[in-house]
PDB file of N, CA and C in Angstrom:
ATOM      1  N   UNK A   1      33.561 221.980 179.664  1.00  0.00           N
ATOM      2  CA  UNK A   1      32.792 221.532 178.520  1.00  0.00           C
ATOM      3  C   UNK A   1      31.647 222.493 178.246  1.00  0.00           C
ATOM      4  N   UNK A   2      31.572 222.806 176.899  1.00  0.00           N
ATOM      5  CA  UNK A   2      30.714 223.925 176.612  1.00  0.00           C
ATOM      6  C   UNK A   2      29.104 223.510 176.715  1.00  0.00           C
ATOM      7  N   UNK A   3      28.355 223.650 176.498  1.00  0.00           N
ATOM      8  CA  UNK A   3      26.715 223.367 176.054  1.00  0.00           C
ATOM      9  C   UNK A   3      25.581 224.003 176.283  1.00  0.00           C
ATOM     10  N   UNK A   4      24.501 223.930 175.928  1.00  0.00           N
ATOM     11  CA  UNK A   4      23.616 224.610 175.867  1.00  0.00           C
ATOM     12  C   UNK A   4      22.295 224.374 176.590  1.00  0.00           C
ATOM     13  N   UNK A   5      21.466 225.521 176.963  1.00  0.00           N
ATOM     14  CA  UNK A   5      20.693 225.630 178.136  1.00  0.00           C
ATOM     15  C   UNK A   5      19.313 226.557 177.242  1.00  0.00           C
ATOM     16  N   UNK A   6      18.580 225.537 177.197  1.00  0.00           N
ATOM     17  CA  UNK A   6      16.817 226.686 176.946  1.00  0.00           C
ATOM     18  C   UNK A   6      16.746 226.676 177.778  1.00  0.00           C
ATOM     19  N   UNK A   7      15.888 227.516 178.836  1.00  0.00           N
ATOM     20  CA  UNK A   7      14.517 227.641 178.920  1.00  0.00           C
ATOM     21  C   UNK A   7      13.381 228.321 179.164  1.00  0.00           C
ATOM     22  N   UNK A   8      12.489 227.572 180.164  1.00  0.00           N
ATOM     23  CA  UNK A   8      11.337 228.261 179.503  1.00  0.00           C
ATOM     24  C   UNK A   8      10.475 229.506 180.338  1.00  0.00           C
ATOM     25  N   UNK A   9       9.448 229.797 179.877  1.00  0.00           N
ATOM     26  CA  UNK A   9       8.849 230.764 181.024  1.00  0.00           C
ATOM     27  C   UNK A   9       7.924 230.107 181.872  1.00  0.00           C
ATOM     28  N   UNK A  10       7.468 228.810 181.328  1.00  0.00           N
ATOM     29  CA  UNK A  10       6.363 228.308 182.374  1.00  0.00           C
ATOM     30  C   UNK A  10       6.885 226.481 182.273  1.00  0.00           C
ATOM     31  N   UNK A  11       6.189 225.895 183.483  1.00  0.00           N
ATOM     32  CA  UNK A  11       6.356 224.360 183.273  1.00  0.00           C
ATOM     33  C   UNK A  11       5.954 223.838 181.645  1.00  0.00           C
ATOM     34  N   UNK A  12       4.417 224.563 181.633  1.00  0.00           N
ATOM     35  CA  UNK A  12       3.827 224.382 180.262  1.00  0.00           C
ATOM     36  C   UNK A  12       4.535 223.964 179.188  1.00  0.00           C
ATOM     37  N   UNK A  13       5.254 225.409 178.820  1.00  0.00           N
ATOM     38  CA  UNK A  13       6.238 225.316 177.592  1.00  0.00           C
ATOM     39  C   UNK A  13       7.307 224.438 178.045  1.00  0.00           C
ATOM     40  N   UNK A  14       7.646 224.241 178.749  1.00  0.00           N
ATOM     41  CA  UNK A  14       8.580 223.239 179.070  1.00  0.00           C
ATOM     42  C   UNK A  14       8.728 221.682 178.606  1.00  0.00           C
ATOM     43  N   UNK A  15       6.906 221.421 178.926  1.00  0.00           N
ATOM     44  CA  UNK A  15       6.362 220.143 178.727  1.00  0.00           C
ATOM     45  C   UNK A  15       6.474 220.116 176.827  1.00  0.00           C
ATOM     46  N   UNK A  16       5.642 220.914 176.604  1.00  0.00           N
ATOM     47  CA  UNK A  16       5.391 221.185 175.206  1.00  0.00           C
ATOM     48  C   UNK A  16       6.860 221.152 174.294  1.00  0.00           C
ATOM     49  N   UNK A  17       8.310 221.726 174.686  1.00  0.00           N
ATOM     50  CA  UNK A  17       9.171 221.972 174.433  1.00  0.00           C
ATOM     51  C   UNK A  17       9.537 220.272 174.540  1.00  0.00           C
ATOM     52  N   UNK A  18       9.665 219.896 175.194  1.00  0.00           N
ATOM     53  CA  UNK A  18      10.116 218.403 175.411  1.00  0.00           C
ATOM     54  C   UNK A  18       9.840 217.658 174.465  1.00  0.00           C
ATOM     55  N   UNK A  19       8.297 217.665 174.262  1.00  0.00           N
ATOM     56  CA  UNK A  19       7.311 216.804 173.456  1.00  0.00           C
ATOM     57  C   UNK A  19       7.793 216.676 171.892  1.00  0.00           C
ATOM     58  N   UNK A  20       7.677 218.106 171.700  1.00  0.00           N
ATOM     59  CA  UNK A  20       8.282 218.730 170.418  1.00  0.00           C
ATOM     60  C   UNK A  20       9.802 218.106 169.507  1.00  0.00           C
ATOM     61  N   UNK A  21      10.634 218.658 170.767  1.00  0.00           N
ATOM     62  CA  UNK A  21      11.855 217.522 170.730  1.00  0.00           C
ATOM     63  C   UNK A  21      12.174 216.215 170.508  1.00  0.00           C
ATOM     64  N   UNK A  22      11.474 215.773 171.151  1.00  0.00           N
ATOM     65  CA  UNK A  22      11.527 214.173 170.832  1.00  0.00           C
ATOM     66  C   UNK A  22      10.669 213.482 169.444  1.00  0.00           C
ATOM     67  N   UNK A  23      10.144 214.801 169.244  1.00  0.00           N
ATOM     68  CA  UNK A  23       9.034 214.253 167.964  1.00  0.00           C
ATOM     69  C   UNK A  23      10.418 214.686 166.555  1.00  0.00           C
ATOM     70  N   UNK A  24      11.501 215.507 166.900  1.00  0.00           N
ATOM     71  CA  UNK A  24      12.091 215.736 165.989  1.00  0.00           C
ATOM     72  C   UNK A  24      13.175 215.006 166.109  1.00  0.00           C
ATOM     73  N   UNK A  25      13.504 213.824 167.271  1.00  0.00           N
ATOM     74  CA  UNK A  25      14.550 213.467 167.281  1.00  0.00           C
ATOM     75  C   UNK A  25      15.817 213.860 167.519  1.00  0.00           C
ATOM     76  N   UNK A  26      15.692 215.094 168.655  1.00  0.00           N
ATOM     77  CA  UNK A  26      16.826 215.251 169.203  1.00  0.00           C
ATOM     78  C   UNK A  26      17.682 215.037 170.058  1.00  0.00           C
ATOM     79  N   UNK A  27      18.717 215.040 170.607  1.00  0.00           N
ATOM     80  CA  UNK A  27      19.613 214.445 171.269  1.00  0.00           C
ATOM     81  C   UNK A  27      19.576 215.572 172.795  1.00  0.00           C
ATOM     82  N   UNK A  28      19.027 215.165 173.977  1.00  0.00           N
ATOM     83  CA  UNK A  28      18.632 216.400 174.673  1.00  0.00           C
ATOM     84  C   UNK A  28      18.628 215.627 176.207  1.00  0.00           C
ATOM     85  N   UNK A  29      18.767 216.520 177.349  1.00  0.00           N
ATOM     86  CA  UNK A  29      18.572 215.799 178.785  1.00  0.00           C
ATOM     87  C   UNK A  29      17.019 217.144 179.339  1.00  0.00           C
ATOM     88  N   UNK A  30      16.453 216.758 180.032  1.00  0.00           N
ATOM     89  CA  UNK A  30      15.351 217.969 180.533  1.00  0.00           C
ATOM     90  C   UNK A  30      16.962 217.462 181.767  1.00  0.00           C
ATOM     91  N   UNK A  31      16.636 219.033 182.515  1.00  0.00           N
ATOM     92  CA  UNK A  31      17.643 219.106 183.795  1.00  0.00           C
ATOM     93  C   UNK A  31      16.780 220.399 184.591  1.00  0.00           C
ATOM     94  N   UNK A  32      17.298 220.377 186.212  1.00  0.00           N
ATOM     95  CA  UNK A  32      16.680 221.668 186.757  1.00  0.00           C
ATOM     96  C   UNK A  32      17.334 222.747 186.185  1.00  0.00           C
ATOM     97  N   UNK A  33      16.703 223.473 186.113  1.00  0.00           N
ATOM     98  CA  UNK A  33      17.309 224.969 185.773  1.00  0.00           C
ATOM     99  C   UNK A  33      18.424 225.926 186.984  1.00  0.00           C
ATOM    100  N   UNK A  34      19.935 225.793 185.829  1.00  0.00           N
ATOM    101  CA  UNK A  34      20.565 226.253 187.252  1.00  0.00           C
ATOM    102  C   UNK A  34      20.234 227.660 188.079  1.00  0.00           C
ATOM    103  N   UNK A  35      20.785 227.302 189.437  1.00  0.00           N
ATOM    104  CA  UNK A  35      20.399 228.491 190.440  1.00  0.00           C
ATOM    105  C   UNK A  35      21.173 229.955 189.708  1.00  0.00           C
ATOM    106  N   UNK A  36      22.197 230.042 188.825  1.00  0.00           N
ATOM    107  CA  UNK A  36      22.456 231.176 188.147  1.00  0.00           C
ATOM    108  C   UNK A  36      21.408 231.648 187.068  1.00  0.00           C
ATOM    109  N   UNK A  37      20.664 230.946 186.923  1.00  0.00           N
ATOM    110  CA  UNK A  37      19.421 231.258 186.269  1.00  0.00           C
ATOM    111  C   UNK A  37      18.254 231.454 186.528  1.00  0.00           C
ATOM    112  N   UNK A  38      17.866 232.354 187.736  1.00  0.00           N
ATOM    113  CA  UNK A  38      16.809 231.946 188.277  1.00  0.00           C
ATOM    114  C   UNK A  38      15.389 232.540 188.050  1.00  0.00           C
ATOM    115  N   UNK A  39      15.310 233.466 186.546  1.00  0.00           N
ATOM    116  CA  UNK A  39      13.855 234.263 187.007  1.00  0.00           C
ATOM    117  C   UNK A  39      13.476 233.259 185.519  1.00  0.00           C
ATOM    118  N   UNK A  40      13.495 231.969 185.879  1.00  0.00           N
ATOM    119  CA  UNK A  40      12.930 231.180 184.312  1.00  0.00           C
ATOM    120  C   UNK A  40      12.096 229.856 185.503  1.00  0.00           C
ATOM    121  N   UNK A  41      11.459 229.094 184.817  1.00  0.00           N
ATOM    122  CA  UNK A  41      11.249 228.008 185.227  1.00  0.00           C
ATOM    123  C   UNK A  41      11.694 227.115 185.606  1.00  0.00           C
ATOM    124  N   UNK A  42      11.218 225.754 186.080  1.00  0.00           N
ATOM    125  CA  UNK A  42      12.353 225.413 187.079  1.00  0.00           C
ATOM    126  C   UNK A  42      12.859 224.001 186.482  1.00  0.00           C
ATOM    127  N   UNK A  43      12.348 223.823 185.234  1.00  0.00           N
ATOM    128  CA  UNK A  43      13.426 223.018 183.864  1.00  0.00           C
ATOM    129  C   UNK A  43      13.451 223.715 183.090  1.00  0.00           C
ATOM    130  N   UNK A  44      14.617 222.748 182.621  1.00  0.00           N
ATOM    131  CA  UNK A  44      15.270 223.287 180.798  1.00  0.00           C
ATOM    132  C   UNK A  44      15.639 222.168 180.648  1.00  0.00           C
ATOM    133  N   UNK A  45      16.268 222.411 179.138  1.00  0.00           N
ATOM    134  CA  UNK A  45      16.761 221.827 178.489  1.00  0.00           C
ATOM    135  C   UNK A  45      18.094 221.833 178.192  1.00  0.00           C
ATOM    136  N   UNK A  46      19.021 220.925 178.121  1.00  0.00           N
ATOM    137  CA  UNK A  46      20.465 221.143 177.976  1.00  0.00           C
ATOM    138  C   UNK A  46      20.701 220.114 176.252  1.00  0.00           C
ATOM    139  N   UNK A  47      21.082 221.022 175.836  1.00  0.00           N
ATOM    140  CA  UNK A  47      21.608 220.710 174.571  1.00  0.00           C
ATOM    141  C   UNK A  47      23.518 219.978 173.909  1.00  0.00           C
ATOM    142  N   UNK A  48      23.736 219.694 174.059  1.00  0.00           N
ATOM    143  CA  UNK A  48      25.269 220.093 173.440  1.00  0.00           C
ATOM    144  C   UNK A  48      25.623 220.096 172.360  1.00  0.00           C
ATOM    145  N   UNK A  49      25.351 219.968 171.491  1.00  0.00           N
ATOM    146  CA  UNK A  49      25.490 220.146 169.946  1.00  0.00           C
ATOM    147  C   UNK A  49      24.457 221.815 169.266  1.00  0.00           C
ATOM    148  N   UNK A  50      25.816 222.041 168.796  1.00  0.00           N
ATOM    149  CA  UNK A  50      25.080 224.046 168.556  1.00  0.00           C
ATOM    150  C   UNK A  50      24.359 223.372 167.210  1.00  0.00           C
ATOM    151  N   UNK A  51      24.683 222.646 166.581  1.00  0.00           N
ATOM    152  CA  UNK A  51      23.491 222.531 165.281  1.00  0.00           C
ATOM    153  C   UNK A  51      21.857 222.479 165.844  1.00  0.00           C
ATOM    154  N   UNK A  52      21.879 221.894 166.566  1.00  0.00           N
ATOM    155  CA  UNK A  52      20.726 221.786 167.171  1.00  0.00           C
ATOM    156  C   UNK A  52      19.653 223.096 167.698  1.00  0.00           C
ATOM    157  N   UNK A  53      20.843 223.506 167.913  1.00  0.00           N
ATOM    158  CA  UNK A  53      20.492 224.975 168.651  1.00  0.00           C
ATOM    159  C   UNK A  53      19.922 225.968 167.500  1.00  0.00           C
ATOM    160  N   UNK A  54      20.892 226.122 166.438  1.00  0.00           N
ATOM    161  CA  UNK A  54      20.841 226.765 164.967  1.00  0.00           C
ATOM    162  C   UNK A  54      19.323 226.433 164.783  1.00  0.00           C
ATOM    163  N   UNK A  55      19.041 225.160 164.878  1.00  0.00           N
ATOM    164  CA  UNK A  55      17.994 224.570 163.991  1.00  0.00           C
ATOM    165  C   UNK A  55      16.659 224.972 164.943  1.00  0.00           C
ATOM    166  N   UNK A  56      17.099 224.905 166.033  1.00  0.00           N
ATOM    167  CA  UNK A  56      15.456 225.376 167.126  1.00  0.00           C
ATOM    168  C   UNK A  56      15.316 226.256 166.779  1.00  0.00           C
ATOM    169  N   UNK A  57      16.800 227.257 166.711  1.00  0.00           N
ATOM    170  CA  UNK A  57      16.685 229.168 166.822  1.00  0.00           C
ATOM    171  C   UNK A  57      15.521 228.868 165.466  1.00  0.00           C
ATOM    172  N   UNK A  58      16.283 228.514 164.264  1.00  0.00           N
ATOM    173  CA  UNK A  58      15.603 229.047 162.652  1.00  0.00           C
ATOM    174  C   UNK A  58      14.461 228.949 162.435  1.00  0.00           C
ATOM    175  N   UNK A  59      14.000 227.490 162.698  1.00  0.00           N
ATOM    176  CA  UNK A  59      12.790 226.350 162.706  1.00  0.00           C
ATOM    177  C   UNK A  59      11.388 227.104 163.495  1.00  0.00           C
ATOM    178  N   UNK A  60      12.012 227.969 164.464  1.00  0.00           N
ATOM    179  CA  UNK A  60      11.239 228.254 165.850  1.00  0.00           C
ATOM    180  C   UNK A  60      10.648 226.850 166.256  1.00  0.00           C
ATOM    181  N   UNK A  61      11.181 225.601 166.678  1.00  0.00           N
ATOM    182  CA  UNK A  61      10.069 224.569 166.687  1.00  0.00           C
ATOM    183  C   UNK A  61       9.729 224.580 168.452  1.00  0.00           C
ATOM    184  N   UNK A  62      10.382 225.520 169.085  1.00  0.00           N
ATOM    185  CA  UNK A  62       9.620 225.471 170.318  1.00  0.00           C
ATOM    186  C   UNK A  62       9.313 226.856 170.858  1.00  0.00           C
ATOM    187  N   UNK A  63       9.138 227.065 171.761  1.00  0.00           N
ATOM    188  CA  UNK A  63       8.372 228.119 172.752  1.00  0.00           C
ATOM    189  C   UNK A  63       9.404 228.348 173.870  1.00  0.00           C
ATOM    190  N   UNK A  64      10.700 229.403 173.792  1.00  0.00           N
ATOM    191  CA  UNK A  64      11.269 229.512 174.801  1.00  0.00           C
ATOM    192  C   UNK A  64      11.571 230.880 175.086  1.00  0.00           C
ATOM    193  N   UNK A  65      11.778 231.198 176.213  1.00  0.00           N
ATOM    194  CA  UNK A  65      12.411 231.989 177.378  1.00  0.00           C
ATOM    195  C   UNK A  65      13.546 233.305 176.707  1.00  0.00           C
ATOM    196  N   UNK A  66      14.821 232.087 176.799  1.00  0.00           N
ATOM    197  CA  UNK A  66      16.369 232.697 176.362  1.00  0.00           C
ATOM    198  C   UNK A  66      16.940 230.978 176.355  1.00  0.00           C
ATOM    199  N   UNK A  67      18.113 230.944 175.794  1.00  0.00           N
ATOM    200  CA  UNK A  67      19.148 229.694 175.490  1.00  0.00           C
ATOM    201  C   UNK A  67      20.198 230.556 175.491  1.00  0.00           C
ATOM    202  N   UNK A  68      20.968 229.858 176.241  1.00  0.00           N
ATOM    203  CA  UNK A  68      22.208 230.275 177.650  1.00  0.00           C
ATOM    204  C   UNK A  68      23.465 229.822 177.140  1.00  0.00           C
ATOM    205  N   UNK A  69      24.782 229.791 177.017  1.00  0.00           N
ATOM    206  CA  UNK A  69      25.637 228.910 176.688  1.00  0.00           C
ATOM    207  C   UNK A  69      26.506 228.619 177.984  1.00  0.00           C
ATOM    208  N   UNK A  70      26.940 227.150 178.479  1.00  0.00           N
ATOM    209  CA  UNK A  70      27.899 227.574 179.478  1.00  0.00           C
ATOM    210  C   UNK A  70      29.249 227.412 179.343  1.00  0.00           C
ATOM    211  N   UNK A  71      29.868 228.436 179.407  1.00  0.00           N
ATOM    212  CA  UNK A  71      31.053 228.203 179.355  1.00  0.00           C
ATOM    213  C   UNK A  71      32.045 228.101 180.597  1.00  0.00           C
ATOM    214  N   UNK A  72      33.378 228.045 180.987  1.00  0.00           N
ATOM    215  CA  UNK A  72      33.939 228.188 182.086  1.00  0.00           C
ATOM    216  C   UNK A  72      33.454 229.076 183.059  1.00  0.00           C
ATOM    217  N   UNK A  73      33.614 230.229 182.335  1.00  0.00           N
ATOM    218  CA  UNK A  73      33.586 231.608 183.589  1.00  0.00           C
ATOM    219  C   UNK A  73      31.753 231.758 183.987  1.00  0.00           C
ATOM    220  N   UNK A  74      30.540 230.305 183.438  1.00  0.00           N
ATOM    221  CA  UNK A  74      29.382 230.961 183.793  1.00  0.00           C
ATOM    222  C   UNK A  74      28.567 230.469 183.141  1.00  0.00           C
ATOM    223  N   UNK A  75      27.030 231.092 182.728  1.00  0.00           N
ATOM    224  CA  UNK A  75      26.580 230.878 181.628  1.00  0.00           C
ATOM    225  C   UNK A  75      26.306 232.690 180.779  1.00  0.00           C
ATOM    226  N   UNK A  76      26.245 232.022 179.487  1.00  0.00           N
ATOM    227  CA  UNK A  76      26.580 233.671 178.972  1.00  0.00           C
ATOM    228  C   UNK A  76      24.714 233.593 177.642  1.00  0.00           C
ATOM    229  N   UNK A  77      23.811 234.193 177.522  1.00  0.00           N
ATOM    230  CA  UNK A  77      22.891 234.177 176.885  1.00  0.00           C
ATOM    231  C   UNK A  77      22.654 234.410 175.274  1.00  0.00           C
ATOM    232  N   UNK A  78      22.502 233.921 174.943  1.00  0.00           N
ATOM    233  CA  UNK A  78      22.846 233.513 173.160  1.00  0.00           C
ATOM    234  C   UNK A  78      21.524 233.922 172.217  1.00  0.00           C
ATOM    235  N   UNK A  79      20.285 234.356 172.746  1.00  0.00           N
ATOM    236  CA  UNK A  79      19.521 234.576 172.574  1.00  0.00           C
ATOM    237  C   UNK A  79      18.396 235.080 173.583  1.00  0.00           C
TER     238      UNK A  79
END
């Protein structure tokens, strides 16, 4: 199953990133940040719906890192 992974550079933006989210009503889990990911902070955000994603990228409505996609073979970086 495919989906999507912000995150961030500090807890900070993390918190802030969350906050943000929920003020826009999105559909989102905070999760640890996987161990294949490791020079980021130690949450993110997992997404699964790419509209969502479209709309953070365009909007800029948060403060992130890189957003990851995972697919079978991994996660692969989308930004």
């Amino acid at each position: 199953m495919k989906y999507y992974i912000i995150v961030f550079k500090n807890t900070l933006d993390a918190m802030n990133g969350e906050k943000a989210l929920k003020e826009e009503n999105y559909i989102f889990k905070m999760m640890p940040t996987p161990t294949a990911i490791t020079q980021s902070c130690g949450i993110c955000v997992r997404i699964e719906d790419k509209k969502y994603i479209d709309e953070i990228i365009e909007r800029n409505i948060i403060r992130y890192k890189n957003i990851y996609i995972k697919e079978e073979n991994g996660f692969k970086e989308v930004v």
